[in-house]
Structure formats: C-alpha cells, structure tokens
Protein backbone atom coordinates (compact mmCIF):
# COMPACT_ATOMS: atom_id res chain seq x y z
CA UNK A 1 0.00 0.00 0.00
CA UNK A 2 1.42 3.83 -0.78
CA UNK A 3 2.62 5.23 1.97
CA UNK A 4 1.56 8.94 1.09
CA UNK A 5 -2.19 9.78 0.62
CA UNK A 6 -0.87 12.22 -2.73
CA UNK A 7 0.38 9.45 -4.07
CA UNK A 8 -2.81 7.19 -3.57
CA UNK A 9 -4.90 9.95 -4.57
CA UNK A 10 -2.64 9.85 -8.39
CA UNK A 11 -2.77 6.37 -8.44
CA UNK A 12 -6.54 6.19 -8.36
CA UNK A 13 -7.19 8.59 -10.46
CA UNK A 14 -4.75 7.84 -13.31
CA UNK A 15 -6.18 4.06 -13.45
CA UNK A 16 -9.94 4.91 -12.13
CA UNK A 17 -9.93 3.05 -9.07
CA UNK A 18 -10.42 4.11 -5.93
CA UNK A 19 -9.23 3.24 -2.26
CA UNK A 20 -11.18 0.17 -2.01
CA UNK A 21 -9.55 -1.52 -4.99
CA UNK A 22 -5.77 -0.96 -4.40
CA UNK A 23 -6.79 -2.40 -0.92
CA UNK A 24 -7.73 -5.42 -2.90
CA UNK A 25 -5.13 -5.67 -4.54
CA UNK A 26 -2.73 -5.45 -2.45
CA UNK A 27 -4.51 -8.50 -0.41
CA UNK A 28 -4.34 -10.95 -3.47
CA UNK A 29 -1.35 -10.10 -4.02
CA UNK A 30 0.39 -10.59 -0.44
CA UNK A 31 -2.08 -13.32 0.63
CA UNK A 32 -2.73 -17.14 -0.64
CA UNK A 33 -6.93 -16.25 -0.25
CA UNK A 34 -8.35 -15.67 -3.50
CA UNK A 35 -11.00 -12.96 -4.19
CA UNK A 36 -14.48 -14.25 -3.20
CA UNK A 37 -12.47 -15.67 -0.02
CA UNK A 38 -11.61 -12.27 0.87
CA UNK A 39 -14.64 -10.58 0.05
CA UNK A 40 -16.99 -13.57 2.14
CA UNK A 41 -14.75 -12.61 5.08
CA UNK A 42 -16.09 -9.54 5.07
CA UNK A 43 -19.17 -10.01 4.50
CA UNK A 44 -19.03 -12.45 7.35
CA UNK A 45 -17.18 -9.53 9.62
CA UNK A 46 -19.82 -7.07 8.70
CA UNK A 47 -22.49 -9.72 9.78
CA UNK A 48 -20.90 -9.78 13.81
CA UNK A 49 -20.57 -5.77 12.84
CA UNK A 50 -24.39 -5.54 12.48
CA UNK A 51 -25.67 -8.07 15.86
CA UNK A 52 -22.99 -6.76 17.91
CA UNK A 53 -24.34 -2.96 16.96
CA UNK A 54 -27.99 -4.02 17.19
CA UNK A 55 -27.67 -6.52 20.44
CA UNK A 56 -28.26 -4.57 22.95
CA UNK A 57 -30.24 -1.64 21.77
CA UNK A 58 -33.36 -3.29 23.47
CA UNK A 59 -31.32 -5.84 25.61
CA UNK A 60 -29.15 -5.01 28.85
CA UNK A 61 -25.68 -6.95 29.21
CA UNK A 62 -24.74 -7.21 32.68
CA UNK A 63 -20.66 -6.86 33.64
CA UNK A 64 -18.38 -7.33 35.98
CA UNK A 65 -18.52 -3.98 37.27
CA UNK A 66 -21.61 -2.47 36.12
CA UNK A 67 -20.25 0.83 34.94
CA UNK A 68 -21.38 0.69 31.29
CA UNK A 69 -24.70 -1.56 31.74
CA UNK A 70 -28.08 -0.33 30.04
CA UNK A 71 -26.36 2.49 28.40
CA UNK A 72 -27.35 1.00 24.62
CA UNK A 73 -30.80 0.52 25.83
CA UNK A 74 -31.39 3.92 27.51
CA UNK A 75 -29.81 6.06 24.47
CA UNK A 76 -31.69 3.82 21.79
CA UNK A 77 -35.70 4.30 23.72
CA UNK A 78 -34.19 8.24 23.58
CA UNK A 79 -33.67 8.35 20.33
CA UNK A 80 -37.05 7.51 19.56
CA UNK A 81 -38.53 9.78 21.55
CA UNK A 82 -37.83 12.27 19.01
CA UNK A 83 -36.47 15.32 21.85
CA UNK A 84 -32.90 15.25 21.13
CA UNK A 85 -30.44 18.15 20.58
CA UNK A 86 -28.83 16.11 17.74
CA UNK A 87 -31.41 14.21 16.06
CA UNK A 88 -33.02 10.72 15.88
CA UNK A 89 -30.03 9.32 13.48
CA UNK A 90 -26.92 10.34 15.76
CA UNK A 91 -28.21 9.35 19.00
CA UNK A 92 -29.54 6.15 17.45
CA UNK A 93 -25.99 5.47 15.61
CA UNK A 94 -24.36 6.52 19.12
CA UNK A 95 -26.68 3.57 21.02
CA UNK A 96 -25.06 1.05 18.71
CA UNK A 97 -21.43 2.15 19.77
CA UNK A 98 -22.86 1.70 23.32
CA UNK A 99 -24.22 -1.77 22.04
CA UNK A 100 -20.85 -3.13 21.07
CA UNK A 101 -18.75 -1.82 23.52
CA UNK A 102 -21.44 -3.17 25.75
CA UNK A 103 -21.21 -6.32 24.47
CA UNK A 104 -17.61 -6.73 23.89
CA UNK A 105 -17.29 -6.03 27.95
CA UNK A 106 -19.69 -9.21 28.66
CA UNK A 107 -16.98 -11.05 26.52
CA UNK A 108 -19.45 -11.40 23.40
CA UNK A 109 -18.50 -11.42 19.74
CA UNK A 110 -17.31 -8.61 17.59
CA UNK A 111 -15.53 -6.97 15.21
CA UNK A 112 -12.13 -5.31 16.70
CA UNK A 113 -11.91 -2.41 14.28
CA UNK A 114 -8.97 -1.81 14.43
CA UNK A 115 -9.46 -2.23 18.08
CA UNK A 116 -11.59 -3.75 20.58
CA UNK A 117 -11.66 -0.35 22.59
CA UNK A 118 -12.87 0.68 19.23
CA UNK A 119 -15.14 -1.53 18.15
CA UNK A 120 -18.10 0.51 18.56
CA UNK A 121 -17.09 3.05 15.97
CA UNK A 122 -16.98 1.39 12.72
CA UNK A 123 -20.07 -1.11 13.16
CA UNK A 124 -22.13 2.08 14.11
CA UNK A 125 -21.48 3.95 11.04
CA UNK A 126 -21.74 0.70 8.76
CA UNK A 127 -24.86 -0.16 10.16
CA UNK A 128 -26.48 3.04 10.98
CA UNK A 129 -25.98 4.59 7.49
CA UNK A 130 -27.19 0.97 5.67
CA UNK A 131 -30.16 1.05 7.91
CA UNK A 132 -31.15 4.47 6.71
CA UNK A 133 -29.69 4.62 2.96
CA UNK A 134 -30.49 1.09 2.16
CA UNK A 135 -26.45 0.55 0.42
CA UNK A 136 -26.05 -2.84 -0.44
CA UNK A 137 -23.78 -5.29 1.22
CA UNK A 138 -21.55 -4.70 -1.95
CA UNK A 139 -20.93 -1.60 -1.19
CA UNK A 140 -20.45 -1.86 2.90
CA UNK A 141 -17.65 -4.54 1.74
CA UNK A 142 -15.97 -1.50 -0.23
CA UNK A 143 -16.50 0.68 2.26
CA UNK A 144 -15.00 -1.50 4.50
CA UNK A 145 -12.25 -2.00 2.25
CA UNK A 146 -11.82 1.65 2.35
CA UNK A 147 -11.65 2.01 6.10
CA UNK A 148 -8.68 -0.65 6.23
CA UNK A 149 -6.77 1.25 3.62
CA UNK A 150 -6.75 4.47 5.63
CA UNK A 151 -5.75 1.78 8.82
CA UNK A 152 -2.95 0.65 7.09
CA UNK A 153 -1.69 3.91 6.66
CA UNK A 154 -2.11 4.47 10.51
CA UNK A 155 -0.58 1.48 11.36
CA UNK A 156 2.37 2.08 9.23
CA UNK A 157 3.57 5.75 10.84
CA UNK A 158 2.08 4.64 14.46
CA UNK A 159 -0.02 2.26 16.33
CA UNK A 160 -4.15 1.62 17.35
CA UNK A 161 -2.69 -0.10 20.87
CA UNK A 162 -3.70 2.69 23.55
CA UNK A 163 -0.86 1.20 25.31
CA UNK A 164 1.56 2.93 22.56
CA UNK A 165 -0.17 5.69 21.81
CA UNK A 166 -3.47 6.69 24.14
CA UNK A 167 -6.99 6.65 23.08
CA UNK A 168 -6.00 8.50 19.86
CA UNK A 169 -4.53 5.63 18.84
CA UNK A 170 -7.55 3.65 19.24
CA UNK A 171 -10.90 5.48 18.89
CA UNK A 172 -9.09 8.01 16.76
CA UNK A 173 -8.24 5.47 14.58
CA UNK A 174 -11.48 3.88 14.29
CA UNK A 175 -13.11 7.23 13.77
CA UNK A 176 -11.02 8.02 11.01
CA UNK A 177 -11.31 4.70 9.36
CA UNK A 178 -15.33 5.06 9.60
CA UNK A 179 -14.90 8.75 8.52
CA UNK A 180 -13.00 7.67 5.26
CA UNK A 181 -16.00 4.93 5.16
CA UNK A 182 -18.69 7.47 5.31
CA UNK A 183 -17.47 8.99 2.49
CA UNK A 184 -17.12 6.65 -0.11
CA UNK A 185 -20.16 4.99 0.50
CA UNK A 186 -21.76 8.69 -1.01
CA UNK A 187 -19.56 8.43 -3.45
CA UNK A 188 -17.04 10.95 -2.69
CA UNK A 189 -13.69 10.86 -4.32
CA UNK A 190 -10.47 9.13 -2.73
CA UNK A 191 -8.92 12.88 -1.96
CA UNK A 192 -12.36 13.97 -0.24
CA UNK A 193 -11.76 10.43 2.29
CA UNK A 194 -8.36 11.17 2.83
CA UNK A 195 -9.49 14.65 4.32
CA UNK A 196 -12.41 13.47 6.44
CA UNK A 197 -10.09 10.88 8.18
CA UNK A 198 -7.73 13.54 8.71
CA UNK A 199 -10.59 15.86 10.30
CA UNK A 200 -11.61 12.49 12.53
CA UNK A 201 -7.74 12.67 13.77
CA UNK A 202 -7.13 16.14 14.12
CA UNK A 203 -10.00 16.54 16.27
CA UNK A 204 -8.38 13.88 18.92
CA UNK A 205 -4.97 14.61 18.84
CA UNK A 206 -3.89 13.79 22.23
CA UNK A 207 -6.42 12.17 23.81
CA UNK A 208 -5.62 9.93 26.72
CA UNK A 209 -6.22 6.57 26.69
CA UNK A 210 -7.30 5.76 31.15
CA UNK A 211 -9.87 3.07 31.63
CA UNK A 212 -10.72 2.62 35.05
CA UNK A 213 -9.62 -1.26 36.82
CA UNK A 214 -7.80 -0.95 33.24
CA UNK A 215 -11.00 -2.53 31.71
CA UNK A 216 -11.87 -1.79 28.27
CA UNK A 217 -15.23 0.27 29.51
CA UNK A 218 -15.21 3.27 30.97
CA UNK A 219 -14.75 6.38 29.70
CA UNK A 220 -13.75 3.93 26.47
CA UNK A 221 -17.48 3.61 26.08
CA UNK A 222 -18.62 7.22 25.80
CA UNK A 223 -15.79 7.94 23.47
CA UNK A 224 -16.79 4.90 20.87
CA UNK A 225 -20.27 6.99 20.59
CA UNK A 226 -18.29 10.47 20.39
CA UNK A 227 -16.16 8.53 17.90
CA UNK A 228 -19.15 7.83 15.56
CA UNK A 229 -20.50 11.32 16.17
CA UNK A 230 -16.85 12.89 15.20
CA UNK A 231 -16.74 10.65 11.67
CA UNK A 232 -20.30 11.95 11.18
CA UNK A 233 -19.01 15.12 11.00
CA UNK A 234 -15.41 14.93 9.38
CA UNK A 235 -17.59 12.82 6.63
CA UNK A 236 -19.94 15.95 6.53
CA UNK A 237 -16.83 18.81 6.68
CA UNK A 238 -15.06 16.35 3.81
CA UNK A 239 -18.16 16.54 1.39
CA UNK A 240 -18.85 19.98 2.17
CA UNK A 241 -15.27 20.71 0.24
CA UNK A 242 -13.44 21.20 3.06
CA UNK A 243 -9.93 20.42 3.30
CA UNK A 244 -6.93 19.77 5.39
CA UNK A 245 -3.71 21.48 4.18
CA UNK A 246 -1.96 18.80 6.62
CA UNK A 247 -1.74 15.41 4.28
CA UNK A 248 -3.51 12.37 5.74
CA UNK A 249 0.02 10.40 6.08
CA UNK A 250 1.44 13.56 7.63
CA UNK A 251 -1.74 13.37 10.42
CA UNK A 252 -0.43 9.67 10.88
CA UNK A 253 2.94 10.32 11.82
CA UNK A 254 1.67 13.33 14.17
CA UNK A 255 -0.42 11.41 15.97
CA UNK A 256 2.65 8.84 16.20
CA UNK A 257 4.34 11.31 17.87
CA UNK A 258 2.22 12.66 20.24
CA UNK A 259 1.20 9.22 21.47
CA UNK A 260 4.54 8.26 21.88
CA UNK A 261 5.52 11.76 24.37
CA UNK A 262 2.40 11.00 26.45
CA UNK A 263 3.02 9.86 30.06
CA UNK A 264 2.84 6.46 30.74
CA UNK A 265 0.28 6.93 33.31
CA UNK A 266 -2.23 7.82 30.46
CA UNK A 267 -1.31 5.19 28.32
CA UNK A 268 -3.72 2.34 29.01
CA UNK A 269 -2.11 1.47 32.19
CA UNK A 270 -5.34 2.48 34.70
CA UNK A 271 -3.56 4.41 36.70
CA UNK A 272 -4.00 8.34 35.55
CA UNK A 273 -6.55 10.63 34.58
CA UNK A 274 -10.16 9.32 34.92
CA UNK A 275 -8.79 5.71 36.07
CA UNK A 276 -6.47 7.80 38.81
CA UNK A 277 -9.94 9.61 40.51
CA UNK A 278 -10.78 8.71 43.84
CA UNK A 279 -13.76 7.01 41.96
CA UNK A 280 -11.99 5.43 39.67
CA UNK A 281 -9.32 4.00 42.09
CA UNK A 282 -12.31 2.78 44.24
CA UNK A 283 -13.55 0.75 41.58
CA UNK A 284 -10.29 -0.84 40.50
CA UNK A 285 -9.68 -1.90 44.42
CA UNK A 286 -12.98 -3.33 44.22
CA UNK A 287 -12.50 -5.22 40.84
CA UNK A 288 -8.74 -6.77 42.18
CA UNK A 289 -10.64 -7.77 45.04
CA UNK A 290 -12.93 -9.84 43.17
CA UNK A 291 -9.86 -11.77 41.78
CA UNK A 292 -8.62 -11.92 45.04
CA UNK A 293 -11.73 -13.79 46.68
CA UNK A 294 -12.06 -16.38 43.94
C-alpha cells in the first residue's frame, strides 16, 4: 500500500480506481486467499458488525462492574422519543457504539476495528448509514475496504494499541477509518476520504487513553459513541469541500508522535486521569478484590 495519501490519490485517479480496490489488490497479491475468499470474510465480519451494533439496543448486558450496563438501551428508547439536541439518526448510531462496547465487555463477539476499545465506531457507522440509505452489502464490503486502507496507513507511521499511543490511537483510529467509510459509501472521491479521516484525527490529537480497573469500559465507552459522532461530522466537513492542508500520512505520523511523548500513566495502564480519581481507584480496588476472593 502507498505510503503517502498524494500518491494514492494519483494512483486512483490515473487508473480509475479508488481506495477500495488498491486495498484489494494489495490482499491478493500478499495473501494465498483468492477474491471471493476475501470478500466472504467480510461479508461475514460485517455480519458480527451488524448483531454486535444491534444486540443490545433493546437488551441489557450485565458486567463485571456495572459501569457501562443499560447504556445502549437507555440512548436507543431516547432516540425515539424524538427530543434530542442532535437528532433521531446520531443518538440512534451513538446507542449502537454503546451496544458493542457493551457487548464486547460481557466477553461477546465482535468486530475489533482496528481495536476492541474501538469496536463501537466502525459497526455504528456501517450499520447506521445501511439502515437508513439502504447501500447494499456490496458496497459496505468496499466501504469497508476503504476504512482498512486508511488503517494501514495508521498502522504504518504509528499504532491503534492505547498502550503505545493513548486513546488517539484507538478510537481516533477507528473514527477516522469510519470517517474515510462514510465517504465513499456517497460516493465521494479518494482525496475527499483522505481529508475526512484527517478531520476524525485532528480533532483527537492527544487524547488519553485511562480506563478505570484498566477494563476496556469506561470512559472507552462514551468515546466509541463520540467517535461515531466525530466521523459523522469529518464525513460531513469532507463533502462539504473542506480540506486539510496537513496530508492524511502527515496526520499519521503526528499522531505517532504525540502518542509516543504522552506519560505512561495515560497510556492504558489504569492508573491516571479518569482511572487515577478517587472514583476510579475505588472501583479498580474493588475489581482486584474480586480476583482476590475467587
């Protein structure tokens, strides 16, 4: 895969393609899996996308802790209720973040994408824009295809482990990925993805990665529904004609950097920021203890 977004941008355009395609490509060409293999994998993966986004929207997982439980189910009855600030669609698309993460918490099946802290991004823009646009499966596997070609780009100049890199590493990944996503499925051009997923970045540079007990939960929850919410919008900015003077592959290796200078203690370890409140280190006492009983 091209390592610059300029140079993607040429190479689609000269030969007609777009994102999705050289993705492809690439696949058959540094795989033994043959086309349709590929392409039923993803299918399949978009399948788990679609329960694990939909599972709980009327349903209430119960975990260890209890910090995230009912959240799915609460945000989904509000969205019908037709009251909210941002409208039916987001608050529905942010209950199916909830739903995943949610689900991912009680242990249950899903897509990580590229992460399981981030697993409720991508599935709630997949599903949420099907749902109302009607896009064939077709197109959600190109779209899909699309989202793992701006990945690979972020994997290549820095990492999705919040470990390595915070939460920017990890939701802002996923949120550029389904930003990139967004776009193509209306169409848009490879240069108009390439600048929403840089929007989805740029507006998370920095952020912390501090889940309290160190469980992949809470605030990792609340930030897969802001992730969804920030595509939305990058997507929106994108198509609008917007653009970021700041290459996509230059937003990579930024965001590469700045995980890399952040302090340890807000790198997925549970022990700063929200994980280091009195609150938060109650709960992680609590949740050792449980290990400690058994």
């Amino acid at each position: 895969m091209f390592r610059k977004a300029k140079d993607v941008i040429k190479e689609c355009e000269e030969r007609g393609l777009h994102i999705h395609d050289l993705v492809l490509e690439e696949e058959l060409k540094s795989s033994q899996i043959d086309k349709d293999d590929i392409l039923n994998k993803l299918r399949k993966m978009f399948k788990v996308m679609e329960r694990s986004a939909q599972g709980n929207l009327n349903n209430e997982t119960k975990t260890t802790m209890g910090m995230i439980d009912g959240f799915a189910k609460k945000m989904n009855a509000y969205s019908k209720e037709g009251k909210s600030i941002t409208g039916d669609f987001i608050t529905e698309a942010m209950a199916m973040a909830f739903s995943t993460l949610e689900i991912s918490a009680a242990m249950g099946e899903i897509v990580a994408s590229p992460t399981a802290g981030s697993s409720g991004i991508l599935p709630a823009i997949l599903y949420s824009l099907k749902k109302r646009e009607g896009f064939s499966d077709e197109k959600i596997v190109e779209a899909m295809l699309t989202a793992i070609g701006i990945g690979k780009m972020i994997g290549y100049y820095g990492s999705f482990a919040g470990a390595e890199g915070g939460c920017q590493a990890e939701t802002g990944s996923g949120s550029a990925m389904g930003a990139a996503a967004a776009c193509y499925l209306y169409d848009q051009s490879p240069e108009v993805c390439f600048h929403a997923a840089s929007f989805a970045f740029l507006h998370v540079l920095g952020l912390v990665c501090d889940p309290i007990a160190g469980l992949v939960e809470y605030p990792c929850t609340f930030r897969n529904a802001s992730g969804v919410v920030n595509a939305f919008i990058s997507a929106d900015m994108a198509m609008a004609g917007i653009t970021s003077i700041v290459p996509f592959d230059e937003v990579c290796r930024a965001a590469g950097e700045v995980g890399s200078t952040l302090p340890e203690a807000l790198r997925e370890t549970g022990i700063g920021g929200i994980a280091g409140t009195e609150t938060g280190r109650r709960i992680r006492e609590k949740f050792f203890a449980l290990g400690n009983d058994e």
